[in-house]
Protein backbone atom coordinates (compact mmCIF):
# COMPACT_ATOMS: atom_id res chain seq x y z
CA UNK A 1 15.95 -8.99 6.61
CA UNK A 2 15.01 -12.93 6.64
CA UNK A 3 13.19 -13.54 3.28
CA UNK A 4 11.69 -16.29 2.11
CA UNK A 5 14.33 -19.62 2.77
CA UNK A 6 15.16 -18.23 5.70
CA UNK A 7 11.28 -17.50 7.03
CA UNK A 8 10.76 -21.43 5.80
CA UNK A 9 13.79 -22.37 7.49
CA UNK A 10 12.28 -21.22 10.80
CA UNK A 11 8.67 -22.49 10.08
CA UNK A 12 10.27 -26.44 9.41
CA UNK A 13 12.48 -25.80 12.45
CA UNK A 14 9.82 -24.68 14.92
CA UNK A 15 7.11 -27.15 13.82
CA UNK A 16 8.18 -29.94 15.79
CA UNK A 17 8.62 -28.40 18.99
CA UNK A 18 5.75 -26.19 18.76
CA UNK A 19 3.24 -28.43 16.95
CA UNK A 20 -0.51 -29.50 18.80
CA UNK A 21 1.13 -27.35 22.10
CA UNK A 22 -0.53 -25.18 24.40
CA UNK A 23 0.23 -21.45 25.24
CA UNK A 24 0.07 -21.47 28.79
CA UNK A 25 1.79 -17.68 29.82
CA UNK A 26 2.68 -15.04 27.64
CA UNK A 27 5.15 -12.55 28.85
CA UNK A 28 5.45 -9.07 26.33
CA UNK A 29 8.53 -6.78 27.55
CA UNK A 30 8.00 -5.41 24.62
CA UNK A 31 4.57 -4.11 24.19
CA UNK A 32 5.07 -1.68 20.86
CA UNK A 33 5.72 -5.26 18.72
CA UNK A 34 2.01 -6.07 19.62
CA UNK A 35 0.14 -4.17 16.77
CA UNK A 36 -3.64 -5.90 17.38
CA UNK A 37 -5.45 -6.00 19.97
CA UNK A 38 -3.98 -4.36 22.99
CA UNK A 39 -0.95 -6.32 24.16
CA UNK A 40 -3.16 -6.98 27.47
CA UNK A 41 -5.81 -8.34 24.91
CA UNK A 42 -3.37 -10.38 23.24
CA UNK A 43 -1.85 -11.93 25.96
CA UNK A 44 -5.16 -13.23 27.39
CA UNK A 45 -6.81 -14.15 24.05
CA UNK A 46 -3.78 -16.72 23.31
CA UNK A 47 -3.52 -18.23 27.04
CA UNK A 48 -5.19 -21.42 26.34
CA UNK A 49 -5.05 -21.72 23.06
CA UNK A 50 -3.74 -24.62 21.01
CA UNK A 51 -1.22 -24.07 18.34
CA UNK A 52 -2.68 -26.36 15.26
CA UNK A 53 -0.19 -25.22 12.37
CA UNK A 54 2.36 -22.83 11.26
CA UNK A 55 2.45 -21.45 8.17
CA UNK A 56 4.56 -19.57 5.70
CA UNK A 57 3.03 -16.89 3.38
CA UNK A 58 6.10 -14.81 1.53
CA UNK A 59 8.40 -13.51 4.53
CA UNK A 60 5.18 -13.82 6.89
CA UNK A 61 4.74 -16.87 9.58
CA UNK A 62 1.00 -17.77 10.54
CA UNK A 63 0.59 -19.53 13.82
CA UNK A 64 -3.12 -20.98 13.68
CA UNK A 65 -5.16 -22.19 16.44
CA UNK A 66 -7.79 -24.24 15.01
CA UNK A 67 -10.76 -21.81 15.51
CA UNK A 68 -11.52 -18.37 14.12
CA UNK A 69 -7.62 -17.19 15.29
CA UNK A 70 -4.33 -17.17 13.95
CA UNK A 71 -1.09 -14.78 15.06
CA UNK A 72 0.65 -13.44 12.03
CA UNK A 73 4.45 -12.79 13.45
CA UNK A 74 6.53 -10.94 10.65
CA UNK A 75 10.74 -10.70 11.68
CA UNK A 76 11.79 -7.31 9.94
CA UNK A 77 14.96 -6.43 9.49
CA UNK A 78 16.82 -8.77 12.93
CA UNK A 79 13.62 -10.14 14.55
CA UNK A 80 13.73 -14.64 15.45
CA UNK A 81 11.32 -17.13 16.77
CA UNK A 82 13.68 -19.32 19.04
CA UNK A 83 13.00 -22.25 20.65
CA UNK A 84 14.09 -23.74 23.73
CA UNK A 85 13.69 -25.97 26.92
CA UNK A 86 12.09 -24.83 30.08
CA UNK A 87 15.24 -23.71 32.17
CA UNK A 88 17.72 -23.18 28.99
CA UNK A 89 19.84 -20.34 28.78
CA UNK A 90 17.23 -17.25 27.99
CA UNK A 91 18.01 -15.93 24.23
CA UNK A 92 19.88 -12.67 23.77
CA UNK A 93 17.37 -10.03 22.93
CA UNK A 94 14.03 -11.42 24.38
CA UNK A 95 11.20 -9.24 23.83
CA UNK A 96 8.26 -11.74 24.30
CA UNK A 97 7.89 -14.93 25.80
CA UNK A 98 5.39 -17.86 25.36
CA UNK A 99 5.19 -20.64 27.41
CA UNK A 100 4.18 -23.75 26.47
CA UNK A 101 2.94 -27.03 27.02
CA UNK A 102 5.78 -30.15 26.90
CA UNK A 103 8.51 -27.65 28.84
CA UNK A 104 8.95 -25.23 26.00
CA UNK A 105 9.44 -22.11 25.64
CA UNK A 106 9.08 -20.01 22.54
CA UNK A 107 11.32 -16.45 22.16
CA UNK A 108 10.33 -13.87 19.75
CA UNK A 109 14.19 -11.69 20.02
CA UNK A 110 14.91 -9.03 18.21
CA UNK A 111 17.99 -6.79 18.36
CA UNK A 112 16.12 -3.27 16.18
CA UNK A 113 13.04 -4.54 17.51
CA UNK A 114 11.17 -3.83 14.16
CA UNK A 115 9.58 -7.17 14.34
CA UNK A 116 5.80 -7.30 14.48
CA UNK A 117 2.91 -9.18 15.93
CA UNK A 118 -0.75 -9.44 15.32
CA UNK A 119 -3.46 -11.66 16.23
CA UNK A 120 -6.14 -11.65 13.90
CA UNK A 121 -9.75 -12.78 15.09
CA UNK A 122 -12.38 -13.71 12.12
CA UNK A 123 -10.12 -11.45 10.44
CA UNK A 124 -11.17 -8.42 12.12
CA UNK A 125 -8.15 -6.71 10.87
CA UNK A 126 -6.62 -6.04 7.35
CA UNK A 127 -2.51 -6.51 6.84
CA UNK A 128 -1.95 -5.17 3.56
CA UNK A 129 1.49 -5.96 3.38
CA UNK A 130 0.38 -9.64 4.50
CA UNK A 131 -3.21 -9.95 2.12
CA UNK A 132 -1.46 -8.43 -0.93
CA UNK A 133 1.25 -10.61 -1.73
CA UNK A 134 1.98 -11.76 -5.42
CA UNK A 135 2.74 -15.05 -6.63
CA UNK A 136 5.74 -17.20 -4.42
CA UNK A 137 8.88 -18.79 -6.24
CA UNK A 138 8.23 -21.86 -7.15
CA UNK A 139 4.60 -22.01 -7.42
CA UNK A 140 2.63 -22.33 -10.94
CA UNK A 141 1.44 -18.36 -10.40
CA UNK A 142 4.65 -16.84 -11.18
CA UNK A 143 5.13 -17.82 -14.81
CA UNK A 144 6.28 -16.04 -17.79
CA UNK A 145 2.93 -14.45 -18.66
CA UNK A 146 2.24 -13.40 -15.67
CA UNK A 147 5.41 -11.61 -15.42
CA UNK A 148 5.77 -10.14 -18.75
CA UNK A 149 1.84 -8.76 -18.42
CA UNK A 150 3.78 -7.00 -15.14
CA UNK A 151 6.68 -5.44 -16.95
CA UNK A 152 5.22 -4.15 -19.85
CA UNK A 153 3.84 -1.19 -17.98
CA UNK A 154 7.27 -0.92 -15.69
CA UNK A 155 9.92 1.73 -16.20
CA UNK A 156 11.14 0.43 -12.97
CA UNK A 157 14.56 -1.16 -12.58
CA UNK A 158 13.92 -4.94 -12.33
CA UNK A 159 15.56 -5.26 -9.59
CA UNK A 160 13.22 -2.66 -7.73
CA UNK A 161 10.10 -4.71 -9.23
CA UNK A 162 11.12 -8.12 -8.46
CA UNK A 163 11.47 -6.75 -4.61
CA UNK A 164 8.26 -5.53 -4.72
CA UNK A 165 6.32 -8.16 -2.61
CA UNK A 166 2.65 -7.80 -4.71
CA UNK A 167 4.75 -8.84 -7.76
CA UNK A 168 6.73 -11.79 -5.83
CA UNK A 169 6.21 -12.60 -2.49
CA UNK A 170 9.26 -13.57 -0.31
CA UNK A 171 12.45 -12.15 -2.41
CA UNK A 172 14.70 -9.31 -0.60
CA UNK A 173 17.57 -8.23 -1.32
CA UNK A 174 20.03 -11.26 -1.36
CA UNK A 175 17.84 -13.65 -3.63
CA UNK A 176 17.15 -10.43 -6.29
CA UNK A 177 21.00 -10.07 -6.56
CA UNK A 178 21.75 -13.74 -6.91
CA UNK A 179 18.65 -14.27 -9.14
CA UNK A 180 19.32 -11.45 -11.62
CA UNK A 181 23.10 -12.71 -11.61
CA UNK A 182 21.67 -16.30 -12.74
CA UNK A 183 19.64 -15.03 -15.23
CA UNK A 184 22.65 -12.82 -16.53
CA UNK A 185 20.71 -9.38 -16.43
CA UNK A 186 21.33 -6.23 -15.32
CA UNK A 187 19.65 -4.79 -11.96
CA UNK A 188 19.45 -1.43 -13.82
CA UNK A 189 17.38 -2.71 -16.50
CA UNK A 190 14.14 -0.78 -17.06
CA UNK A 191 11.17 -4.11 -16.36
CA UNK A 192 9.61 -3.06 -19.74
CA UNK A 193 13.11 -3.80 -21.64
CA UNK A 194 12.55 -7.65 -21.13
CA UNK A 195 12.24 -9.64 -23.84
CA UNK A 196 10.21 -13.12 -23.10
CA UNK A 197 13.46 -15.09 -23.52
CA UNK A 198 14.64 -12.86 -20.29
CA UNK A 199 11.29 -12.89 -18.43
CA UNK A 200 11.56 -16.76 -18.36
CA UNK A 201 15.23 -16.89 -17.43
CA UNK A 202 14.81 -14.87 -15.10
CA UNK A 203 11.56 -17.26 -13.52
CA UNK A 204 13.98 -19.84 -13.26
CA UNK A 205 16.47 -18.42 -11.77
CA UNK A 206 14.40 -16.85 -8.96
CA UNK A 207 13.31 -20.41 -8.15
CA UNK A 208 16.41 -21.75 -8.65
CA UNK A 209 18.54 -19.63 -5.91
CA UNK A 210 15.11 -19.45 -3.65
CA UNK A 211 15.48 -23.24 -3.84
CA UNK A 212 19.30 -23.37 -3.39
CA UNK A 213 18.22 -21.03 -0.71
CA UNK A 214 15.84 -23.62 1.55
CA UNK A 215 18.64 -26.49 0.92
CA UNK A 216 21.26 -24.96 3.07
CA UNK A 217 18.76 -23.64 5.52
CA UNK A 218 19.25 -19.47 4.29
CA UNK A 219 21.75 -17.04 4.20
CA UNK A 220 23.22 -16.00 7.43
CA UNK A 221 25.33 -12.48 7.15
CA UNK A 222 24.65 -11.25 10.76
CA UNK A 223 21.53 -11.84 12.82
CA UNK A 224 19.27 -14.48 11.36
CA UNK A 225 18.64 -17.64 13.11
CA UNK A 226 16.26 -20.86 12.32
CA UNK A 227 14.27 -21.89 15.20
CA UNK A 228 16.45 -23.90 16.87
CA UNK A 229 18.74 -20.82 17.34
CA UNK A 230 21.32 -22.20 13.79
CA UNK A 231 22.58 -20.07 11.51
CA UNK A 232 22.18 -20.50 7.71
CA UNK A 233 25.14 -21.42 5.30
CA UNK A 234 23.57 -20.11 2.13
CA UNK A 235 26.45 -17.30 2.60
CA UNK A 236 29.02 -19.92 1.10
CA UNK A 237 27.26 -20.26 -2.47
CA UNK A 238 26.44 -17.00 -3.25
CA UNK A 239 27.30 -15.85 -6.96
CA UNK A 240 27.03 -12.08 -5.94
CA UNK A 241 25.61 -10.65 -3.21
CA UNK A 242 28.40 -9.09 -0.32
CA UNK A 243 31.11 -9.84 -3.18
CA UNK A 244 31.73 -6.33 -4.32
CA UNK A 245 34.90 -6.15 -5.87
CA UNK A 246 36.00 -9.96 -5.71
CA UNK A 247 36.11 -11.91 -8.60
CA UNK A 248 32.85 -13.14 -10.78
CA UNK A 249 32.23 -16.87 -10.23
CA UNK A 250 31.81 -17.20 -14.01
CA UNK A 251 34.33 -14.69 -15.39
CA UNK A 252 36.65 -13.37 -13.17
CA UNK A 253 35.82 -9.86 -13.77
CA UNK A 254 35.50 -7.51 -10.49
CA UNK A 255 32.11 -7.36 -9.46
CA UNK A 256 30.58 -3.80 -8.79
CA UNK A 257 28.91 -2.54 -5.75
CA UNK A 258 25.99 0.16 -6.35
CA UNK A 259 22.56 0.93 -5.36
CA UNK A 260 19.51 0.00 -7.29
CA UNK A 261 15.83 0.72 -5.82
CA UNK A 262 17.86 2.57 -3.14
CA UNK A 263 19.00 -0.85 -1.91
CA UNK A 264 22.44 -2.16 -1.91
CA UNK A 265 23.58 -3.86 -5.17
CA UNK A 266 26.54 -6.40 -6.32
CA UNK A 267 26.64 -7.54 -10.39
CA UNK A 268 28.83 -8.18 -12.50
CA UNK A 269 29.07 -6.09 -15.36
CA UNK A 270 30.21 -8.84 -17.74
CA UNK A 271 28.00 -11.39 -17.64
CA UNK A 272 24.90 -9.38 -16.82
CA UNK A 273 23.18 -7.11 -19.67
């Protein structure tokens, strides 16, 4: 699943081809990725409308129209927002197409077609995955007592907690590996076992591999492209993650593959404790 570099990779790619354009069609071959209104609804609210800015909010993109409207697209596991010319090649996996003003064409694709849509009117409709969010990487919200008020009353692994999107918005699976590896601690570790020494290496770290993230436009393993239809390169600097049993960066031990939170999980057992 795109997380958070890669969902900003798309939103700095897309900008300048979608920016201050007009929706002038919108074809859905998809209709089950519209979630509100009706997909007949949402095709004729957004003809005419004016895309004013795009915004990122955790692994969510926010296309606003400078009135009371603004579509809220979230990729899931292989979903993309592609961009191309009028008459380009069509995208592999097309499930809804926007045309717009200044020949261009904008592709939602999406191979597991998990990928979501919805158009929110004077917010007539709640996304609690989308309106709960915790703090970002980065930001001055996600600081050390902020996250140690968090862990003290979680048993949790930290690995499963830092995933959790109301604690930090944007990390998945990749950056949690790669941050915990930074901050030398083990996924395993019950949150409440932190000390505040950890809590804040761990803070830096997140924003550290987040940021390391955004520089080499995200982590590309098998279906995510920017908006220009790239791939990432974030795949050549990771410490960890889709390394099991090659050598530590730091050490040279072997690292170990497991599951944490039910999710995939790479560390290695000498450097992290």
């Amino acid at each position: 699943m795109p997380e958070l570099p890669e969902i900003e990779q798309v939103r700095k790619t897309l900008t300048p081809h979608v920016l201050n354009k007009i929706i002038k069609r919108v074809e859905i071959r998809l209709p089950r990725m519209i979630k509100h209104p009706s997909p007949e609804a949402f095709a004729d609210i957004l003809v005419g409308q004016c895309i004013r800015d795009l915004k990122r909010k955790g692994k969510y993109l926010t296309f606003e129209f400078g009135t009371n409207i603004k579509m809220i697209a979230h990729l899931r596991m292989t979903g993309a927002l592609i961009v191309t010319d009028d008459g380009a090649p069509e995208p592999e996996y097309a499930k809804i197409k926007f045309e717009l003003t200044g020949g261009k064409m904008l592709w939602f694709c999406d191979i597991r077609t998990f990928g979501t849509l919805h158009l929110v009117i004077n917010d007539d409709v709640r996304l609690p995955g989308f309106d709960n969010l915790g703090p970002e990487p980065g930001t001055k919200e996600l600081n050390v007592p902020y996250l140690r008020e968090v862990l003290k009353r979680r048993k949790a692994s930290i690995k499963g907690i830092i995933l959790d999107q109301e604690v930090v918005a944007g990390l998945g699976n990749i950056y949690a590996d790669e941050a915990l590896a930074v901050a030398g601690i083990l996924p395993q570790r019950p949150g409440d076992s932190l000390n505040e020494k950890e809590i804040e290496k761990l803070i830096k770290a997140i924003n550290k591999v987040i940021k390391q993230g955004i520089k080499n436009h995200g982590t590309t393993f098998r279906n995510y492209k920017d908006g220009n239809g790239n791939q990432g390169r974030n795949q050549d600097y990771l410490m960890v993650y889709g390394r099991k049993g090659k050598p530590c960066k730091k050490c040279g031990a072997e690292l170990v593959g497991t599951k944490v939170a039910g999710r995939g999980t790479t560390y290695c057992a000498e450097c992290q404790h």
